[in-house]
Protein backbone atom coordinates (compact mmCIF):
# COMPACT_ATOMS: atom_id res chain seq x y z
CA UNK A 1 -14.44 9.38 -24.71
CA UNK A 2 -11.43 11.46 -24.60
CA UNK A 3 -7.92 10.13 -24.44
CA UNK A 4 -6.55 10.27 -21.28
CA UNK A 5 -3.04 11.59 -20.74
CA UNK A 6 -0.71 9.46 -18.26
CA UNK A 7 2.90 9.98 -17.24
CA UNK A 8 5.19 6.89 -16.98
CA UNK A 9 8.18 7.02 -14.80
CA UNK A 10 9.98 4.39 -16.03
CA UNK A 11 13.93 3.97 -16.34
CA UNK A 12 15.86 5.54 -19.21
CA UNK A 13 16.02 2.19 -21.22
CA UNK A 14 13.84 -0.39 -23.48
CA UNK A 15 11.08 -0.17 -20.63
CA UNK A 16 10.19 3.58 -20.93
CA UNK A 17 9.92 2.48 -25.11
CA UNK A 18 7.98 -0.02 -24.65
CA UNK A 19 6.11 1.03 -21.82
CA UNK A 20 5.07 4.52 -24.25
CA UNK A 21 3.85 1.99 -27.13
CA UNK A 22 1.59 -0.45 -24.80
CA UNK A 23 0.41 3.08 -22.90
CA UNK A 24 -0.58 4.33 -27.01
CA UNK A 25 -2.15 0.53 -27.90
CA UNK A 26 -4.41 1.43 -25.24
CA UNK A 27 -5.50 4.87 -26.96
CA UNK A 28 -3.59 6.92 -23.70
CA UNK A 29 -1.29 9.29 -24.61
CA UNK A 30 1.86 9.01 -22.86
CA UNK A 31 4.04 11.36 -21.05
CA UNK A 32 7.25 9.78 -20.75
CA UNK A 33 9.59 11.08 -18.02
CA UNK A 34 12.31 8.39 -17.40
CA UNK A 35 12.76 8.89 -13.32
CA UNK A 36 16.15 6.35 -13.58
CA UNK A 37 19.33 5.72 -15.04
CA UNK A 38 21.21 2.55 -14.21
CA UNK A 39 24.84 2.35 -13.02
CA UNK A 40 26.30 -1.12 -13.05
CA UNK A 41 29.29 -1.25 -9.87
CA UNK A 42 30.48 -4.60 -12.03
CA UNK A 43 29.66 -6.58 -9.21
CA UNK A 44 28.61 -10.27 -9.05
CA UNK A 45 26.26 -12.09 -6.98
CA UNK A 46 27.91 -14.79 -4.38
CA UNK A 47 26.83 -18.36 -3.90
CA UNK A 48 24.75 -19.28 -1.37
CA UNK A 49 21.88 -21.88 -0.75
CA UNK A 50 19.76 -19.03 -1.65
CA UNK A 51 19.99 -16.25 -4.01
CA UNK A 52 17.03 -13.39 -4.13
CA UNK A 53 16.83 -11.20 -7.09
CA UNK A 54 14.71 -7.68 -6.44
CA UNK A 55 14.59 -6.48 -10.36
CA UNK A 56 15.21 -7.70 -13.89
CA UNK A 57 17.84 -5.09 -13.81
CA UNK A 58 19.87 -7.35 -11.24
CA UNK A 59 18.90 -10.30 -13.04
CA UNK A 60 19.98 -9.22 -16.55
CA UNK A 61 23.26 -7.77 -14.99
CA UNK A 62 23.92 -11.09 -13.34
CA UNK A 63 23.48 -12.89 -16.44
CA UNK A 64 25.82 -10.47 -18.40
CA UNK A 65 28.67 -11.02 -15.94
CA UNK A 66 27.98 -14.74 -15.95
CA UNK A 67 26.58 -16.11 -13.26
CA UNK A 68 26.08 -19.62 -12.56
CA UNK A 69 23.03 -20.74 -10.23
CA UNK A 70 24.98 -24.15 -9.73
CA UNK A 71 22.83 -25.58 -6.12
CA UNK A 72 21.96 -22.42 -5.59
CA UNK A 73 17.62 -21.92 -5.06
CA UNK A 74 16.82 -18.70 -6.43
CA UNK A 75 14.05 -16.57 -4.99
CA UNK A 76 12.55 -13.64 -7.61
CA UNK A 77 10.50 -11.34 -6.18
CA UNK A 78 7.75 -10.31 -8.94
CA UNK A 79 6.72 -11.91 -11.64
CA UNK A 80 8.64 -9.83 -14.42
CA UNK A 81 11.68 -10.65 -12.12
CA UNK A 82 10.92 -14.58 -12.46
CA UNK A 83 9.99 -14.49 -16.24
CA UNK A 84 13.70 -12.58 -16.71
CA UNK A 85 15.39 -15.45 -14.48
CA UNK A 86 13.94 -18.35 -16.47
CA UNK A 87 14.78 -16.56 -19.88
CA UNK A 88 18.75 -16.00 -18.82
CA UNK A 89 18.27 -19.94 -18.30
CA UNK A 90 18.05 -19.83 -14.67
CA UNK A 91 15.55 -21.78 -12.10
CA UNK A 92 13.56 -20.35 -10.06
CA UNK A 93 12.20 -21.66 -6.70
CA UNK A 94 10.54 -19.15 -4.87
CA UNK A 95 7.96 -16.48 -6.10
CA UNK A 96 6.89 -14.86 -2.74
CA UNK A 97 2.87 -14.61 -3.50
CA UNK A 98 3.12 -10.74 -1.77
CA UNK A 99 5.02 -8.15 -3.21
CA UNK A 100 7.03 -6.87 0.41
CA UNK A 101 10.11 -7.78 2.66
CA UNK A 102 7.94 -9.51 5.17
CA UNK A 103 6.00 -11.31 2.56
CA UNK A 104 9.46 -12.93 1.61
CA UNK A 105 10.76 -13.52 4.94
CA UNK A 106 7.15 -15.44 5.49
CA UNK A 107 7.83 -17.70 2.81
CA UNK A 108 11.39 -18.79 3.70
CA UNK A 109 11.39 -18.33 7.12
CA UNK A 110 10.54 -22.53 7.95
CA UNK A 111 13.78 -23.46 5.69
CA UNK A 112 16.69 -20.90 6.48
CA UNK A 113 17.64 -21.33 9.82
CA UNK A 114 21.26 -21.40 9.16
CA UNK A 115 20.88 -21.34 5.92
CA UNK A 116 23.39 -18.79 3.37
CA UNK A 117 21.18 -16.40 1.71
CA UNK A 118 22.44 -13.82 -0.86
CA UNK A 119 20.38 -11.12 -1.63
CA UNK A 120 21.83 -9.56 -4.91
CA UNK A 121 20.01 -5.79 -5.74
CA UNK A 122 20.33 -2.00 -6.19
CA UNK A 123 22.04 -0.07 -3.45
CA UNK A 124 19.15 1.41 -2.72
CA UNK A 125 17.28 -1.22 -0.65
CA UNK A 126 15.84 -1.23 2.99
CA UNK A 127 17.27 -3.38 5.38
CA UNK A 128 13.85 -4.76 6.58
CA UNK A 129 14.39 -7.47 4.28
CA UNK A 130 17.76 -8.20 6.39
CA UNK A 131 16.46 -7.97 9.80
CA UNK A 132 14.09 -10.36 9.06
CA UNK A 133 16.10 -13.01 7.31
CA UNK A 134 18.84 -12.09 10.39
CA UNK A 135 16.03 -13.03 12.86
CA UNK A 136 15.00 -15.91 11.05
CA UNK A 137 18.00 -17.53 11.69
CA UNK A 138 19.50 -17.33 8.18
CA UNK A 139 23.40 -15.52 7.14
CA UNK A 140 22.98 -12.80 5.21
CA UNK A 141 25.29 -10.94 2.40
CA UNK A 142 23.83 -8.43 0.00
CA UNK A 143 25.71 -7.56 -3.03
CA UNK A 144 25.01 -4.28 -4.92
CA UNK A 145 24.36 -5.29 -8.62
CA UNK A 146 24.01 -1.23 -9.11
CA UNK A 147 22.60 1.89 -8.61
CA UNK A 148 20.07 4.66 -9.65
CA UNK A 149 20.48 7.74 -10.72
CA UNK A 150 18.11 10.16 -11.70
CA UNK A 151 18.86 11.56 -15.39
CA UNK A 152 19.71 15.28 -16.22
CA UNK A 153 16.54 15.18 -18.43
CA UNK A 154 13.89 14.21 -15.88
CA UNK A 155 11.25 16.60 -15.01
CA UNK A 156 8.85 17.58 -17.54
CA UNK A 157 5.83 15.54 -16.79
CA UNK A 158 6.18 18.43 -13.33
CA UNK A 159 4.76 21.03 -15.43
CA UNK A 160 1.67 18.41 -16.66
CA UNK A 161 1.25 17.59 -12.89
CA UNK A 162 1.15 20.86 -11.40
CA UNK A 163 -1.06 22.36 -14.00
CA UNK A 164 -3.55 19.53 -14.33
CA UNK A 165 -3.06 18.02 -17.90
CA UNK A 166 -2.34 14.48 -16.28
CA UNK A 167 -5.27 11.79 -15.72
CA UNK A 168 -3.11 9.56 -14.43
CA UNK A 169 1.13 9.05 -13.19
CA UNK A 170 2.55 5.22 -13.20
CA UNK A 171 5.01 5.02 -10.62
CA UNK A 172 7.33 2.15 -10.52
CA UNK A 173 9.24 2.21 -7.73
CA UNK A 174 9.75 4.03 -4.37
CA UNK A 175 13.12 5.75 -6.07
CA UNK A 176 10.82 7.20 -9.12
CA UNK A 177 8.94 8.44 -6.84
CA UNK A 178 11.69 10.18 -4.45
CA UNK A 179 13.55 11.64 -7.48
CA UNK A 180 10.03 13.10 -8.93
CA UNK A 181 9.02 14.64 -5.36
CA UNK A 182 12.59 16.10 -5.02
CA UNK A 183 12.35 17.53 -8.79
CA UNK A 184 9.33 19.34 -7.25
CA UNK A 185 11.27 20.59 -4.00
CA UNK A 186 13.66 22.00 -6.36
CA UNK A 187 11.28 24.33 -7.77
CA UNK A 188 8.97 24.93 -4.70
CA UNK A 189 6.26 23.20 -6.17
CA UNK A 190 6.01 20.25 -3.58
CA UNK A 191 2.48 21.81 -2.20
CA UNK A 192 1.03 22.14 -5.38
CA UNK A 193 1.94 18.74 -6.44
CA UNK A 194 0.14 17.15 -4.11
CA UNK A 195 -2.93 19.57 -4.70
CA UNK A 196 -3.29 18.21 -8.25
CA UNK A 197 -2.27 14.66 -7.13
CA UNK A 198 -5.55 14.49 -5.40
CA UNK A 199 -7.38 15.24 -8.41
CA UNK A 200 -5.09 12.62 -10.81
CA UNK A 201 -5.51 8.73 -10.40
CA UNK A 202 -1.99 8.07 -8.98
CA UNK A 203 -1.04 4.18 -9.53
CA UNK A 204 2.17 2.18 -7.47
CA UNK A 205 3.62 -0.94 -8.33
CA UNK A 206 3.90 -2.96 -4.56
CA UNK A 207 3.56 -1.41 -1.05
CA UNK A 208 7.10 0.04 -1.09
CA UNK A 209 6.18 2.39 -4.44
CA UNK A 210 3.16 2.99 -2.54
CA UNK A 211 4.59 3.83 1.24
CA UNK A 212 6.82 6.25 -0.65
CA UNK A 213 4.34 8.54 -2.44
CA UNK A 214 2.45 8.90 1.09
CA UNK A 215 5.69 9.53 2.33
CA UNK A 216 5.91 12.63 0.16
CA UNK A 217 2.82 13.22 0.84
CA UNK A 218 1.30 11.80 -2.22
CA UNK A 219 -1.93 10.54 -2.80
CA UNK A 220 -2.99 6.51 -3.71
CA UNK A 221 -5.36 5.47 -6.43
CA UNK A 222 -4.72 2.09 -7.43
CA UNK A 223 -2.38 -0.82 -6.74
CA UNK A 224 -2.46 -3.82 -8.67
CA UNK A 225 -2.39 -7.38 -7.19
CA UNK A 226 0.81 -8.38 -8.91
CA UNK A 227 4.11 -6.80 -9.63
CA UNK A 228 3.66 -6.52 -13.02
CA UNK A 229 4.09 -3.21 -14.92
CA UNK A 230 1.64 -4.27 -17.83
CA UNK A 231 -0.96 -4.70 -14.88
CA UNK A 232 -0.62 -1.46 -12.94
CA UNK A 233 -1.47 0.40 -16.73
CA UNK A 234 -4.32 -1.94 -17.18
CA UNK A 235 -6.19 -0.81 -13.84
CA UNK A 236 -4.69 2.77 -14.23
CA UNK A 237 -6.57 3.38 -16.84
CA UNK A 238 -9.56 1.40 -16.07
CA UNK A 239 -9.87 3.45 -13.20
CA UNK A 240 -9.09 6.91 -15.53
CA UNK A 241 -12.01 5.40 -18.29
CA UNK A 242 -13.96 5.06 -15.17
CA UNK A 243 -13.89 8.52 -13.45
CA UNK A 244 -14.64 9.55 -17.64
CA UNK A 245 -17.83 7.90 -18.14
């Protein structure tokens, strides 16, 4: 069987390294293309009765600048956000069982009626997530833990795209995949892109990765049940060994 060839999007840290070894334990050859830089803004979260964490990004940050749960009952949304909470020494309370804003707001909504919620993240997020705390009766304050970027050096896996060498693309979140769709505006290529799209399995972690490559026009392949990067490869490539056989 030949070895398929997937691009990973992930951000310009220890997650694009290890995300290219697990993608080459799994006989793929990767194409990394690090979609995301990270900016601290050096702020902290506030306390509240509740504190939700989006990202192990915000959660590591948090922990660097030192802060203390004390009452407060933290909500993680993912699974890879939850495992980083508990190993910075924090509890968690809440693991939403669905990956989305409304998801969330479903699983609080009977306990925050007046209720303090802080919602520490990038500066990037929707405010669907606020509206519906808001109309669930809870107080609101988001804090911006920091932001994205997209590095001078993304861009290459384009070429790959647009010329069919890819089997597959792993995108991780919906700002991967604005900055990879704008990298392709940038060099009029945003037609062709989706041409040879349709012909790559395309995988999202969570509905908002997903709502923004058909946003741009994208096409979806596969979406794994749990917010888990390590999952999303797994049933990438199953799905790539598939279409092979």
């Amino acid at each position: 069987m030949t070895q398929p060839t997937v691009a990973v999007l992930r951000p310009d840290d220890n997650r694009i390294v290890e995300a290219v070894k697990y993608l080459r334990s799994l006989n793929v050859s990767p194409v990394p293309d690090p979609m995301l830089t990270i900016e601290p803004t050096g702020q902290s979260p506030w306390h509240a009765d509740y504190c939700i964490f989006t990202s192990k990004t915000g959660v590591d940050l948090a922990a660097a600048d030192g802060w203390e749960q004390r009452e407060t009952i933290v909500c993680a949304v993912g699974d890879q956000t939850a495992t980083a909470l508990r190993n910075h020494g924090y509890s968690v309370g809440v693991v939403p069982s669905s990956f989305s804003s409304t998801g969330l707001v479903d699983e609080l909504s009977a306990d925050i009626d007046g209720k303090t919620i802080e919602l520490a993240r990038s500066a990037h997020g929707s405010n669907v997530l606020i509206e519906g705390l808001n109309a669930a009766g809870a107080v609101v304050h988001e804090t911006h833990l920091y932001r994205l970027r997209r590095p001078e050096t993304a861009g290459h896996s384009l070429s790959h795209a647009i010329d069919g060498e890819l089997d597959g693309i792993l995108f991780t979140s919906p700002k991967t995949v604005d900055h990879f769709f704008q990298i392709a505006s940038e060099h009029d290529a945003v037609a062709a892109l989706q041409h040879e799209l349709e012909e790559t399995v395309v995988g999202a972690i969570g509905g908002p990765t997903e709502r923004a490559i058909l946003e741009n026009g994208g096409t979806i392949d596969v979406v794994p049940d749990t917010v888990n990067f390590i999952r999303l490869v797994e049933v990438t490539v199953d799905r790539i060994r598939g279409i092979q056989q």
